[in-house]
PDB file of N, CA and C in Angstrom:
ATOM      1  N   UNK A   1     -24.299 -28.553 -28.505  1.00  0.00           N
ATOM      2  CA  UNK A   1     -23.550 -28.181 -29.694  1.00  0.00           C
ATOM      3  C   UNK A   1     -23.927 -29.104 -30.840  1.00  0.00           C
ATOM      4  N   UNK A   2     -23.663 -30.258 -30.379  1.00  0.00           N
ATOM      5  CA  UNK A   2     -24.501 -31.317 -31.742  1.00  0.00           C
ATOM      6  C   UNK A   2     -22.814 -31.223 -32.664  1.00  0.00           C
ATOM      7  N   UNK A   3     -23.168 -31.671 -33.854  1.00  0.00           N
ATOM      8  CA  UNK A   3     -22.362 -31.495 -35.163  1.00  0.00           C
ATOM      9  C   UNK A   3     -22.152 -30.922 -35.784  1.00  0.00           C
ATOM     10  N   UNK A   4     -21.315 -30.262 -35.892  1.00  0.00           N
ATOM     11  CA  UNK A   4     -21.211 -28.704 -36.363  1.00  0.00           C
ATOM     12  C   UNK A   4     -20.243 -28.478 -37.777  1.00  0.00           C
ATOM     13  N   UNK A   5     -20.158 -27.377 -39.161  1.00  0.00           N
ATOM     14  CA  UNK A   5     -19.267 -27.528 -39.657  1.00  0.00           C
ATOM     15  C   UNK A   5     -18.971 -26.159 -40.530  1.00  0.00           C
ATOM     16  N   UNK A   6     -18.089 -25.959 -39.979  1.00  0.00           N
ATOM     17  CA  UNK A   6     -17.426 -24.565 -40.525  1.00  0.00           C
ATOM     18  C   UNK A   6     -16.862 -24.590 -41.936  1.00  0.00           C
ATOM     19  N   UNK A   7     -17.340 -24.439 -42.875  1.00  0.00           N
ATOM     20  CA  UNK A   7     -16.780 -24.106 -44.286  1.00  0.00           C
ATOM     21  C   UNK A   7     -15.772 -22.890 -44.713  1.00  0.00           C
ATOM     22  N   UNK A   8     -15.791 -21.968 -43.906  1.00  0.00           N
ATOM     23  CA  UNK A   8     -14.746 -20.791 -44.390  1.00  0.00           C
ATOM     24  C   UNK A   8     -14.179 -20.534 -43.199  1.00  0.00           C
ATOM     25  N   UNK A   9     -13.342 -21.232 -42.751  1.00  0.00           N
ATOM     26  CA  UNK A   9     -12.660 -20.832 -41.003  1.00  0.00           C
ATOM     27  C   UNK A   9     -11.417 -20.493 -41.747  1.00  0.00           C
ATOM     28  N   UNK A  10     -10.321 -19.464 -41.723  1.00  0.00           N
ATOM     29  CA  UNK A  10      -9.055 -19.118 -42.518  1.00  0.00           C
ATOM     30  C   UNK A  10      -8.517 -18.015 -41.363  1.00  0.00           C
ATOM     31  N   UNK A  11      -7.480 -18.647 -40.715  1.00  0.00           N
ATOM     32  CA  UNK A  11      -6.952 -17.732 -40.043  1.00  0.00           C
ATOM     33  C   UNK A  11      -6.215 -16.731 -40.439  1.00  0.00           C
ATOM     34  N   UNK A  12      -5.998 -16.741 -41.817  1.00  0.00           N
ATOM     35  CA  UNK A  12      -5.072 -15.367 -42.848  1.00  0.00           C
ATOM     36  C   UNK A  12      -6.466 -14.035 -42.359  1.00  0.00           C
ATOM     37  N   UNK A  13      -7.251 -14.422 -42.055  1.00  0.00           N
ATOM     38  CA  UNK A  13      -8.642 -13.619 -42.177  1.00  0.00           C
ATOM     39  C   UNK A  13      -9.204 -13.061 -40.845  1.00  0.00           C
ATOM     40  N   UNK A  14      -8.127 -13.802 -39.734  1.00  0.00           N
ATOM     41  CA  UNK A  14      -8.361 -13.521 -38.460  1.00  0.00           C
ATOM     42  C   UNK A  14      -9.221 -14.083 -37.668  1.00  0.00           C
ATOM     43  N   UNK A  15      -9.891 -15.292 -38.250  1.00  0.00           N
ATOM     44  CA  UNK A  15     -10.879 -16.254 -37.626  1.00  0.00           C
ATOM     45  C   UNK A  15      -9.689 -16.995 -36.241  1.00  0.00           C
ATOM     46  N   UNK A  16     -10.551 -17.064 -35.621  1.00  0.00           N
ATOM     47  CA  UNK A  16     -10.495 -18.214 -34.011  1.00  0.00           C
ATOM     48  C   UNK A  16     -11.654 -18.766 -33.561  1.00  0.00           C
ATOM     49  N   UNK A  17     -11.335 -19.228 -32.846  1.00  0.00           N
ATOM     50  CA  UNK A  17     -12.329 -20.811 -32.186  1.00  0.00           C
ATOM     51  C   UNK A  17     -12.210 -20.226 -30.949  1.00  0.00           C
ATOM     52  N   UNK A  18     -13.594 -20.205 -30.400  1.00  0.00           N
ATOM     53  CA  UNK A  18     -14.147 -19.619 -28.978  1.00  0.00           C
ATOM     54  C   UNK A  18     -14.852 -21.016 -28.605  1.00  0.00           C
ATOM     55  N   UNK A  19     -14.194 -21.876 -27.779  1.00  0.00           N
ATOM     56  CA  UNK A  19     -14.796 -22.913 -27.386  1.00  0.00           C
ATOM     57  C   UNK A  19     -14.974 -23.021 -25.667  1.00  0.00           C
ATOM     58  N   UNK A  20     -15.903 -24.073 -25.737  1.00  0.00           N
ATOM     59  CA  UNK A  20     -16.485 -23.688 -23.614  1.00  0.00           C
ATOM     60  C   UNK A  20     -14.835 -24.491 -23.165  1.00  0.00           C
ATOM     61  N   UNK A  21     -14.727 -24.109 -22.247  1.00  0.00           N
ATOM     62  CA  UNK A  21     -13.750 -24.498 -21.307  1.00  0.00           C
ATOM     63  C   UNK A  21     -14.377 -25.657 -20.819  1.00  0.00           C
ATOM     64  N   UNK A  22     -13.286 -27.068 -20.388  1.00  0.00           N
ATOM     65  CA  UNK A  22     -13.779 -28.053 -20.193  1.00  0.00           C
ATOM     66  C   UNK A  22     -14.827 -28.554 -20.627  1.00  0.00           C
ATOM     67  N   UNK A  23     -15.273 -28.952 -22.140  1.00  0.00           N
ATOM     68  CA  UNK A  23     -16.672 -29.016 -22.139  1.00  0.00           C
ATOM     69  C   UNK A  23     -16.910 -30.541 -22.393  1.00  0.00           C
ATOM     70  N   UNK A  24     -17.860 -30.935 -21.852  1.00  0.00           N
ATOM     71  CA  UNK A  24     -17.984 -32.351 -20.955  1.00  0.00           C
ATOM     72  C   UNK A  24     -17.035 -33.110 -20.678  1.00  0.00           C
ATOM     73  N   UNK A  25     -16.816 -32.578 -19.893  1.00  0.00           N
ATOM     74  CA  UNK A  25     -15.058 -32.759 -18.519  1.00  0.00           C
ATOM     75  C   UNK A  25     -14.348 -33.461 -19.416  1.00  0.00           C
ATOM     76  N   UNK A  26     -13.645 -32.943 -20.627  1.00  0.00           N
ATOM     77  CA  UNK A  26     -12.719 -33.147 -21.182  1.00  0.00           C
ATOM     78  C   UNK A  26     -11.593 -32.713 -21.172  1.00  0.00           C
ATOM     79  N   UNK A  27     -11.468 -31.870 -20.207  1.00  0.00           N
ATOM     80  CA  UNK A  27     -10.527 -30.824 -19.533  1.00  0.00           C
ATOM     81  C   UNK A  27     -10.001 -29.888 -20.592  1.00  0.00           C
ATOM     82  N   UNK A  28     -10.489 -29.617 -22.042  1.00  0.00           N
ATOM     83  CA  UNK A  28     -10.106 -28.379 -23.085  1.00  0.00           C
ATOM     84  C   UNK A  28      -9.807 -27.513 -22.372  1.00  0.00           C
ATOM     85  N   UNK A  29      -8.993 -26.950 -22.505  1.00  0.00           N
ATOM     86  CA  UNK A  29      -8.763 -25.397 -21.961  1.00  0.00           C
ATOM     87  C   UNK A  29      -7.862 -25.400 -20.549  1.00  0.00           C
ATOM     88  N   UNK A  30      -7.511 -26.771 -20.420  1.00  0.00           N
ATOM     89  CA  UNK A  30      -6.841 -26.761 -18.851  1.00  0.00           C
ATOM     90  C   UNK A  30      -5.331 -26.802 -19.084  1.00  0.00           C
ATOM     91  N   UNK A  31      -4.997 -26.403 -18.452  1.00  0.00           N
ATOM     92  CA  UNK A  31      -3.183 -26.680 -18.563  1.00  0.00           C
ATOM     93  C   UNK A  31      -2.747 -25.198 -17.508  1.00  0.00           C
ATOM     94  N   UNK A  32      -1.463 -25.845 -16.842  1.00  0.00           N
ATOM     95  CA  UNK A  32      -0.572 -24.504 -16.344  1.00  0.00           C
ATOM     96  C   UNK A  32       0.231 -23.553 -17.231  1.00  0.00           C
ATOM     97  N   UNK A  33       0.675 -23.729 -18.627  1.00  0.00           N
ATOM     98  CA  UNK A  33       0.901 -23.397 -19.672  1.00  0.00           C
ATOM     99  C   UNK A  33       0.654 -23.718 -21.059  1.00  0.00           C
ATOM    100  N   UNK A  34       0.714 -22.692 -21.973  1.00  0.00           N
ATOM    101  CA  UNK A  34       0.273 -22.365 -23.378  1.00  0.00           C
ATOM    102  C   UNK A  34       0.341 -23.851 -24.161  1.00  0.00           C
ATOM    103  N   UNK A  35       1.524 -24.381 -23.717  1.00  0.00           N
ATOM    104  CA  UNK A  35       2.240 -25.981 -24.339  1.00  0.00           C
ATOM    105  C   UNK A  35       1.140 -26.945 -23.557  1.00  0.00           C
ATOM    106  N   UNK A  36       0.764 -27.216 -22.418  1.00  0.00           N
ATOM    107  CA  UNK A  36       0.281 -28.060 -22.192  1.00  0.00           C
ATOM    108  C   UNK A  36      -1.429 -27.873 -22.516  1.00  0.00           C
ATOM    109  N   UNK A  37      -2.126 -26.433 -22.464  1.00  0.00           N
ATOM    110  CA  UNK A  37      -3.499 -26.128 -22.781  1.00  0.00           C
ATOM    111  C   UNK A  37      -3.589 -27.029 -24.344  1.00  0.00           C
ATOM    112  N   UNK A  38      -2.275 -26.499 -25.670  1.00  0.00           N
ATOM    113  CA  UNK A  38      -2.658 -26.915 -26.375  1.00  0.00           C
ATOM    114  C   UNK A  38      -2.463 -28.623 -26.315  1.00  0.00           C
ATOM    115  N   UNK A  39      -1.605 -29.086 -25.782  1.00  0.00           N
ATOM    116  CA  UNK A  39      -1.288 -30.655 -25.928  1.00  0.00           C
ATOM    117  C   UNK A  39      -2.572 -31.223 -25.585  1.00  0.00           C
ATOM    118  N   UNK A  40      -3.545 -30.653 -24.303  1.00  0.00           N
ATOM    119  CA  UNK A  40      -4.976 -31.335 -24.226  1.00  0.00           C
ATOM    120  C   UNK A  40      -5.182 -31.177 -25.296  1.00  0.00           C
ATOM    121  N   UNK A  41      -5.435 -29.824 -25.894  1.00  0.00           N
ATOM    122  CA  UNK A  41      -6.499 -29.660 -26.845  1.00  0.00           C
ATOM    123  C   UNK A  41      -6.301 -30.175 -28.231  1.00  0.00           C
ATOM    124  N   UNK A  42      -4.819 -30.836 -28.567  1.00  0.00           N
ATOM    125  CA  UNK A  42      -4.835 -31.690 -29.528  1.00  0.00           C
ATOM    126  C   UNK A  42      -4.892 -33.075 -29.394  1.00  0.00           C
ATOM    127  N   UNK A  43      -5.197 -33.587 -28.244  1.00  0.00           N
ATOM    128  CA  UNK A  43      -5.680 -34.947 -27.877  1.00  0.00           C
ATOM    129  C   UNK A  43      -7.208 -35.022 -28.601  1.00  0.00           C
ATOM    130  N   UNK A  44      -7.659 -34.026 -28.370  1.00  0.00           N
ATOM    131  CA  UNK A  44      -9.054 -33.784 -29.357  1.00  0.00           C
ATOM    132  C   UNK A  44      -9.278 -33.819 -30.433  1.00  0.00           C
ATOM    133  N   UNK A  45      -8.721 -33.450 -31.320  1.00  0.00           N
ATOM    134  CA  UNK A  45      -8.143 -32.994 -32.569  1.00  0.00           C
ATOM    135  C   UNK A  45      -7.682 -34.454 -33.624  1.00  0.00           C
ATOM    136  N   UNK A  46      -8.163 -34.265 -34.750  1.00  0.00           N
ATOM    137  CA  UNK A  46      -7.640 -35.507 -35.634  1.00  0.00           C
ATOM    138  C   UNK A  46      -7.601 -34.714 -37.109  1.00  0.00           C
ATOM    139  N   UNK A  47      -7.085 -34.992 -37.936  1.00  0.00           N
ATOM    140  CA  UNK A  47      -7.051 -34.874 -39.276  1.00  0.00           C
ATOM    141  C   UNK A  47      -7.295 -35.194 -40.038  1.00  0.00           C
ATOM    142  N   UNK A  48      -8.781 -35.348 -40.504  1.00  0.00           N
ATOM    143  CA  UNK A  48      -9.663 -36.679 -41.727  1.00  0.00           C
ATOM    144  C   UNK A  48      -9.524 -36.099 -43.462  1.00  0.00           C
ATOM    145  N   UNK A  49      -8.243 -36.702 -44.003  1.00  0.00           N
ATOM    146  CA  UNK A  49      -8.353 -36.365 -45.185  1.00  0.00           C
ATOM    147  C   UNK A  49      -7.800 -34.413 -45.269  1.00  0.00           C
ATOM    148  N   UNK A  50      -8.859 -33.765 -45.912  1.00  0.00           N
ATOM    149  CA  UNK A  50      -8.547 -32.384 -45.843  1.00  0.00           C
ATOM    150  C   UNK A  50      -9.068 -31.395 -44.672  1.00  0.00           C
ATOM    151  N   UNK A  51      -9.923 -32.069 -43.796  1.00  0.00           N
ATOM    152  CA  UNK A  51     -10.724 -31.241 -42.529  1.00  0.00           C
ATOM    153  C   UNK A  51     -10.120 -31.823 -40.805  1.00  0.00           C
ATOM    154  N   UNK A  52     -10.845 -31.028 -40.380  1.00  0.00           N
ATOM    155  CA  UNK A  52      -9.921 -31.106 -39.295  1.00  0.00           C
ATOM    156  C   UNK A  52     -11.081 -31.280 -38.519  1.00  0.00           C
ATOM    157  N   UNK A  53     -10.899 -32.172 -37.662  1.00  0.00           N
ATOM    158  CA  UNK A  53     -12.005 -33.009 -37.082  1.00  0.00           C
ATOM    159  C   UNK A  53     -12.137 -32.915 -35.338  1.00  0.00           C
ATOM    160  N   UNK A  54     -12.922 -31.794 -34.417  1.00  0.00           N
ATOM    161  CA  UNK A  54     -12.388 -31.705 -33.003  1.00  0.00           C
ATOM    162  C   UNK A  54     -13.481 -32.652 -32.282  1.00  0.00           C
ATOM    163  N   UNK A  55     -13.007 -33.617 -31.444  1.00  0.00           N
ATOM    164  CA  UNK A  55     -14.835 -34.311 -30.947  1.00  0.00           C
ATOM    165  C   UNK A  55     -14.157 -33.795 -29.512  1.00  0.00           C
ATOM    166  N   UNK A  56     -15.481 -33.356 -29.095  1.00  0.00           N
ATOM    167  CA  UNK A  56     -15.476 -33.105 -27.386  1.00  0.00           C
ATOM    168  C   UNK A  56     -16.332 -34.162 -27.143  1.00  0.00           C
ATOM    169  N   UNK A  57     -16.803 -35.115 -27.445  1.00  0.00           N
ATOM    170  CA  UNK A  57     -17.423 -36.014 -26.425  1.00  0.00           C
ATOM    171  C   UNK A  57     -18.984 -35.776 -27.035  1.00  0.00           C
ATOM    172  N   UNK A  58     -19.632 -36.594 -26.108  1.00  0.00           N
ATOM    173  CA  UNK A  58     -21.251 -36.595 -26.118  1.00  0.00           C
ATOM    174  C   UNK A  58     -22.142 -36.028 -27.487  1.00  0.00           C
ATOM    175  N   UNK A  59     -21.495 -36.727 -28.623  1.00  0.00           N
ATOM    176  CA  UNK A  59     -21.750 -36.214 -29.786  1.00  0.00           C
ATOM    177  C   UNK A  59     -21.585 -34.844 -30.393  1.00  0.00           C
ATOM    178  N   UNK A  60     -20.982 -34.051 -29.416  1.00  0.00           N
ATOM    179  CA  UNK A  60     -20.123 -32.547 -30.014  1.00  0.00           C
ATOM    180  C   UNK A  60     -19.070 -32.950 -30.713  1.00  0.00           C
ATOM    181  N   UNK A  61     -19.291 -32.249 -31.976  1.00  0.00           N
ATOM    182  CA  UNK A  61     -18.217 -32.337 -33.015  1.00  0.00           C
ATOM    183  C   UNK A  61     -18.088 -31.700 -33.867  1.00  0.00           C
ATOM    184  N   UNK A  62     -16.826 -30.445 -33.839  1.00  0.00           N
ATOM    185  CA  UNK A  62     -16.631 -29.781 -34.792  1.00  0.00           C
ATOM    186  C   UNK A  62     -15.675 -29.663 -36.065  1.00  0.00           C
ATOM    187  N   UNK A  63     -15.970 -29.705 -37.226  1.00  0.00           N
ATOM    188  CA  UNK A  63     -15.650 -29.820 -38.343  1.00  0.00           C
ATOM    189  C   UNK A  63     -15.372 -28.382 -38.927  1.00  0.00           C
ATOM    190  N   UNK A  64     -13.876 -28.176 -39.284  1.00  0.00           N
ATOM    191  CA  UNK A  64     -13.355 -27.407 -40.025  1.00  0.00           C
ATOM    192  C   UNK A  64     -13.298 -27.865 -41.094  1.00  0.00           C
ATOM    193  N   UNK A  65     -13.726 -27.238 -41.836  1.00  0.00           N
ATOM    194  CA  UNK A  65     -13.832 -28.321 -44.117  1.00  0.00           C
ATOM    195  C   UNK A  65     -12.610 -27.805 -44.303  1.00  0.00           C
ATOM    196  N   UNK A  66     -11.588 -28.223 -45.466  1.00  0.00           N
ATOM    197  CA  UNK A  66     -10.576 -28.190 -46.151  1.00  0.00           C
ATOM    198  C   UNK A  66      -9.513 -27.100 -44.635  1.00  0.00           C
ATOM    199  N   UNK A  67      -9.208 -27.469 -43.395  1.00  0.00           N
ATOM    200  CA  UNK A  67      -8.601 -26.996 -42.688  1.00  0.00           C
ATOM    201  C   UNK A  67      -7.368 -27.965 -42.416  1.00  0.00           C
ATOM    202  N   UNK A  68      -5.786 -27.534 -42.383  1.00  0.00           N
ATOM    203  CA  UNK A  68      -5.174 -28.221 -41.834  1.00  0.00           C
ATOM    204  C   UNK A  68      -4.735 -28.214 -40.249  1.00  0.00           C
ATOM    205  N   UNK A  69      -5.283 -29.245 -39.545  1.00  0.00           N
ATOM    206  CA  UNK A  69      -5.118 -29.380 -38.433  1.00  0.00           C
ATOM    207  C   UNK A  69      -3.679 -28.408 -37.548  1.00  0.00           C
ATOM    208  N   UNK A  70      -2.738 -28.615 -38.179  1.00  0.00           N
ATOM    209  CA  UNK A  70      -1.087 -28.689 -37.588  1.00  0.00           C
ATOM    210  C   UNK A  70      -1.231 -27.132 -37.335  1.00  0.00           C
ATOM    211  N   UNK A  71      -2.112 -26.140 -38.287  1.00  0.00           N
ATOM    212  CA  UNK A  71      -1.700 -24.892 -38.078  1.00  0.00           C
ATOM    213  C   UNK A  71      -2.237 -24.061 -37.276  1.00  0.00           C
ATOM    214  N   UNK A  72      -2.917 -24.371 -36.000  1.00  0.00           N
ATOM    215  CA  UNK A  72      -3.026 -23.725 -35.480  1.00  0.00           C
ATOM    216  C   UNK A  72      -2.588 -23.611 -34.223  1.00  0.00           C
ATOM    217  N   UNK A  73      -2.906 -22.582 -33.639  1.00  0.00           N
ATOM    218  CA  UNK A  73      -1.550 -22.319 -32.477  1.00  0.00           C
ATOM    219  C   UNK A  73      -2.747 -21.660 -31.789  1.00  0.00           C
ATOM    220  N   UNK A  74      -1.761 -21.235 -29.978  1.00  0.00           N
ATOM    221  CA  UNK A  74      -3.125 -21.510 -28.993  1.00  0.00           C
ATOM    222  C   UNK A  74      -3.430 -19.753 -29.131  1.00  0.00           C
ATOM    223  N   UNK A  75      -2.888 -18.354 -29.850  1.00  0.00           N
ATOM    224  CA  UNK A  75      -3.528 -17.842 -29.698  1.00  0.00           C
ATOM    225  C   UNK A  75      -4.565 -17.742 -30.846  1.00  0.00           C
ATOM    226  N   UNK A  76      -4.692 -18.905 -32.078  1.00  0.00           N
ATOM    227  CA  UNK A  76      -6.103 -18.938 -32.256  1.00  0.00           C
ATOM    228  C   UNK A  76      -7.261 -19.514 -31.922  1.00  0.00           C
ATOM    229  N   UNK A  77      -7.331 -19.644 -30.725  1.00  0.00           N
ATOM    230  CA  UNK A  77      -8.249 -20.989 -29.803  1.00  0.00           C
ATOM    231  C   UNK A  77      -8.508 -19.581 -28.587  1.00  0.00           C
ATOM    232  N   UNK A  78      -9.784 -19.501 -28.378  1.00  0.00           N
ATOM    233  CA  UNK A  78      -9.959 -19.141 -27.279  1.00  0.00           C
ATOM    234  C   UNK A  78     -10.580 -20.290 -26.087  1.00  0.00           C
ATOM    235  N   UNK A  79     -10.419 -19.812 -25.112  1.00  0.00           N
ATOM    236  CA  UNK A  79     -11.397 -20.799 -24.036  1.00  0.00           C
ATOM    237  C   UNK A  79     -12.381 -19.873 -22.875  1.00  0.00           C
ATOM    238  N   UNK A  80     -13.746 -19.943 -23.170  1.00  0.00           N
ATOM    239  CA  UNK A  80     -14.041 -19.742 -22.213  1.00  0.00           C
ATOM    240  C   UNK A  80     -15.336 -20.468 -20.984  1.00  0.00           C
TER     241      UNK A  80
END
């Protein structure tokens, strides 16, 4: 994946995030429920300024530009 950075991600628009499941055993995508899938998946997650900053590890890192972190919810996250 490398460094990645999304400039127009707007969920008013119906955009989501299709990300690998567990990706380098970070356990993304794991949980017995909706609350705990996302609680991993905001262990990932930081908020730099106006973008929203996800690192999976091993230099994967994805960058939402002018995104606020807080708003998204797990059915805009896919995992597969």
């Amino acid at each position: 994946m490398g460094k990645d950075v999304i400039y127009d991600f707007k969920l008013k628009q119906g955009d989501q995030l299709i990300i690998q499941d567990n990706m380098n055993g970070t356990g993304i995508g794991s949980g017995s429920t909706d609350a705990e899938v996302m609680q991993n998946f905001r262990k990932l997650v930081k908020q730099v300024g106006r973008d929203t900053v996800m690192n999976f590890g091993d230099g994967d890192v994805l960058t939402l530009k002018n995104f606020k972190a807080s708003t998204l919810e797990r059915g805009d996250i896919w995992f597969w």
